[in-house]
Protein backbone atom coordinates (compact mmCIF):
# COMPACT_ATOMS: atom_id res chain seq x y z
CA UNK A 1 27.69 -17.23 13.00
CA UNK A 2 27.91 -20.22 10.63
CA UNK A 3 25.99 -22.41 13.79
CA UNK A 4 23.25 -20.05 14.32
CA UNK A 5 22.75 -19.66 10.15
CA UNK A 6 22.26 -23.22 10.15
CA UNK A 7 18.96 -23.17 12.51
CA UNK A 8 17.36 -20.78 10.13
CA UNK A 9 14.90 -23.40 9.25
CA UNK A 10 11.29 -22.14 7.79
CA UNK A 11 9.50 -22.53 10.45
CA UNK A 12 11.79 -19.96 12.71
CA UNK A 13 11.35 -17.63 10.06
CA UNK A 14 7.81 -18.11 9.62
CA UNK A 15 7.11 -17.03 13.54
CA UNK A 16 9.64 -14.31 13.75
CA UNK A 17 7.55 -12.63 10.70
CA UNK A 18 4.38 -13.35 12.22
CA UNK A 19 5.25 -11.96 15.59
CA UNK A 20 6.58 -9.01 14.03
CA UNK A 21 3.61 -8.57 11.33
CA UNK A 22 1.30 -8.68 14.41
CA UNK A 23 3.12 -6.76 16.91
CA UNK A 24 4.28 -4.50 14.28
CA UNK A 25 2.12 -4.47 11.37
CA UNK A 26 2.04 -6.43 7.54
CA UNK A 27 4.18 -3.19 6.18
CA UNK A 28 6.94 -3.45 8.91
CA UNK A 29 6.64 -7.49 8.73
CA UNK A 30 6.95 -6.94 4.86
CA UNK A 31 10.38 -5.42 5.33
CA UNK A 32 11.91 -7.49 8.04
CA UNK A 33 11.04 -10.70 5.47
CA UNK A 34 12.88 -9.07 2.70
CA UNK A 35 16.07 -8.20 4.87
CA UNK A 36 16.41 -11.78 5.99
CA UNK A 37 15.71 -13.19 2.66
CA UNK A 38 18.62 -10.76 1.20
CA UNK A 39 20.86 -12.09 4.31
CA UNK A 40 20.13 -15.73 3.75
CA UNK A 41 20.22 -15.65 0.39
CA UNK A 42 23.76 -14.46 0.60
CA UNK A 43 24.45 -17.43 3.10
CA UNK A 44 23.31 -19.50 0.44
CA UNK A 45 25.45 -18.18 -2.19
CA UNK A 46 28.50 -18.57 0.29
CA UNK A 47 27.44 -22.00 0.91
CA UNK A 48 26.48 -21.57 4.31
CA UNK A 49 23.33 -22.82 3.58
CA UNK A 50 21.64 -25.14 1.04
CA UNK A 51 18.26 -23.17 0.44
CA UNK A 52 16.64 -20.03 1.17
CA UNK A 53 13.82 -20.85 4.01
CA UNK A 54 12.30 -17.34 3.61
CA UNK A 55 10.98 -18.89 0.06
CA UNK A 56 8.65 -21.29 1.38
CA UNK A 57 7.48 -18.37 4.35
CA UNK A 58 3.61 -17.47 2.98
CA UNK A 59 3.10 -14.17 1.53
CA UNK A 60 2.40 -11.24 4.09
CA UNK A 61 -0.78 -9.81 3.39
CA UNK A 62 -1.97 -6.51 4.30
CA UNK A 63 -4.89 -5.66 5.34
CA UNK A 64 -7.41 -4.22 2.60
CA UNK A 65 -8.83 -0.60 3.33
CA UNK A 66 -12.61 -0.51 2.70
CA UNK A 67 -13.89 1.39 -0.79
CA UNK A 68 -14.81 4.94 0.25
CA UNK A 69 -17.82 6.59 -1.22
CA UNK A 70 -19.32 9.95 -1.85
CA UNK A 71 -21.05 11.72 1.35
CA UNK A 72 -24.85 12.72 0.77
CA UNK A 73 -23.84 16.45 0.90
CA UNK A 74 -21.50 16.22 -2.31
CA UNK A 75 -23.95 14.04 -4.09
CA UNK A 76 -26.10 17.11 -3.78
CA UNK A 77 -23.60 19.27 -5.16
CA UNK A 78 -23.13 17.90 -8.18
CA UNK A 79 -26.90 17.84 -8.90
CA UNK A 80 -26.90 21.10 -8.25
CA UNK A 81 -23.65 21.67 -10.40
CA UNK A 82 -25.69 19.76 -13.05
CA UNK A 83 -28.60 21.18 -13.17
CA UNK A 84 -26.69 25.01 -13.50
CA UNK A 85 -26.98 25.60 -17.17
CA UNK A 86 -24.12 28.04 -16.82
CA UNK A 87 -22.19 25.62 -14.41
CA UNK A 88 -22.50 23.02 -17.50
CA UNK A 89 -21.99 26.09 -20.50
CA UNK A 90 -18.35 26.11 -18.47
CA UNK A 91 -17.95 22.25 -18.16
CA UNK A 92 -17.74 22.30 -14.29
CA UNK A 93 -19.52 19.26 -13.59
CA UNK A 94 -17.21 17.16 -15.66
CA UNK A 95 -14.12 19.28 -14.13
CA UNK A 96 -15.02 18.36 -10.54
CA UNK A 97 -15.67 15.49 -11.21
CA UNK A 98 -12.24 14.89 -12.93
CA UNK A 99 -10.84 16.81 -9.59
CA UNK A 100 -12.73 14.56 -6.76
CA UNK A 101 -11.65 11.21 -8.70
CA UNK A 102 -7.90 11.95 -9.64
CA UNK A 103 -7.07 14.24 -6.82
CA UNK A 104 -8.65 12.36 -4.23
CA UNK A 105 -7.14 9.59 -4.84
CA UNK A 106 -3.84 10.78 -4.79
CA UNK A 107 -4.53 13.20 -2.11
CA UNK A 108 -3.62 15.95 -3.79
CA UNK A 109 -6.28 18.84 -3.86
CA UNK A 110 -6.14 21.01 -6.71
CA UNK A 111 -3.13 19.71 -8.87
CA UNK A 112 -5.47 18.61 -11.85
CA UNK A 113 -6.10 22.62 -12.07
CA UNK A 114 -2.36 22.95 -12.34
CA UNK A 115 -2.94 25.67 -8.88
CA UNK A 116 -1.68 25.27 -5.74
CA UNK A 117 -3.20 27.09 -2.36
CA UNK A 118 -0.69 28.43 -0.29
């Protein structure tokens, strides 16, 4: 083990990441970096090794998911919703609002309400 520790140079690590962040994905890549550095850090603690090559490996960066927006039809709605006296009287513009922002987001429908559909 000791012989094949001591070829762990950065460069090695840096291409098995990289084929594994692109055959894999960043997420999968992500994990695979941390398990080697936790294995070569050991071998560094237990002298097997001087440094840590994963250290100088760049960071793995995912790839950034585009900012959604608000479809036409649900612009609409809340025109509508605003422009219902009694919808506004009971504060529903503001409450769906609250709803499509928090629950959306979290992908949770409904929990702001404290209800659940079953």
């Amino acid at each position: 083990m000791l012989p094949a520790l001591g070829e762990a140079t950065t460069p090695l690590v840096d291409k098995v990441i990289s084929k594994v962040a692109s055959d894999a994905g960043a997420p999968t890549a992500k994990t695979c970096r941390s398990v080697i550095s936790g294995v070569l850090a050991l071998a560094v603690r237990r002298g097997a090794l001087m440094v840590n090559p994963v250290r100088e490996v760049e960071a793995i960066e995912s790839p950034k998911k585009p900012p959604r927006s608000i479809s036409e039809e649900l612009v609409d709605w809340f025109a509508a919703l605003r422009a219902d006296k009694q919808a506004v009287r009971k504060d529903l513009p503001d409450l769906t609002l609250f709803i499509c922002r928090r629950d959306a987001a979290s992908g949770r429908r409904w929990r702001s309400c404290g209800t659940r559909w079953t």
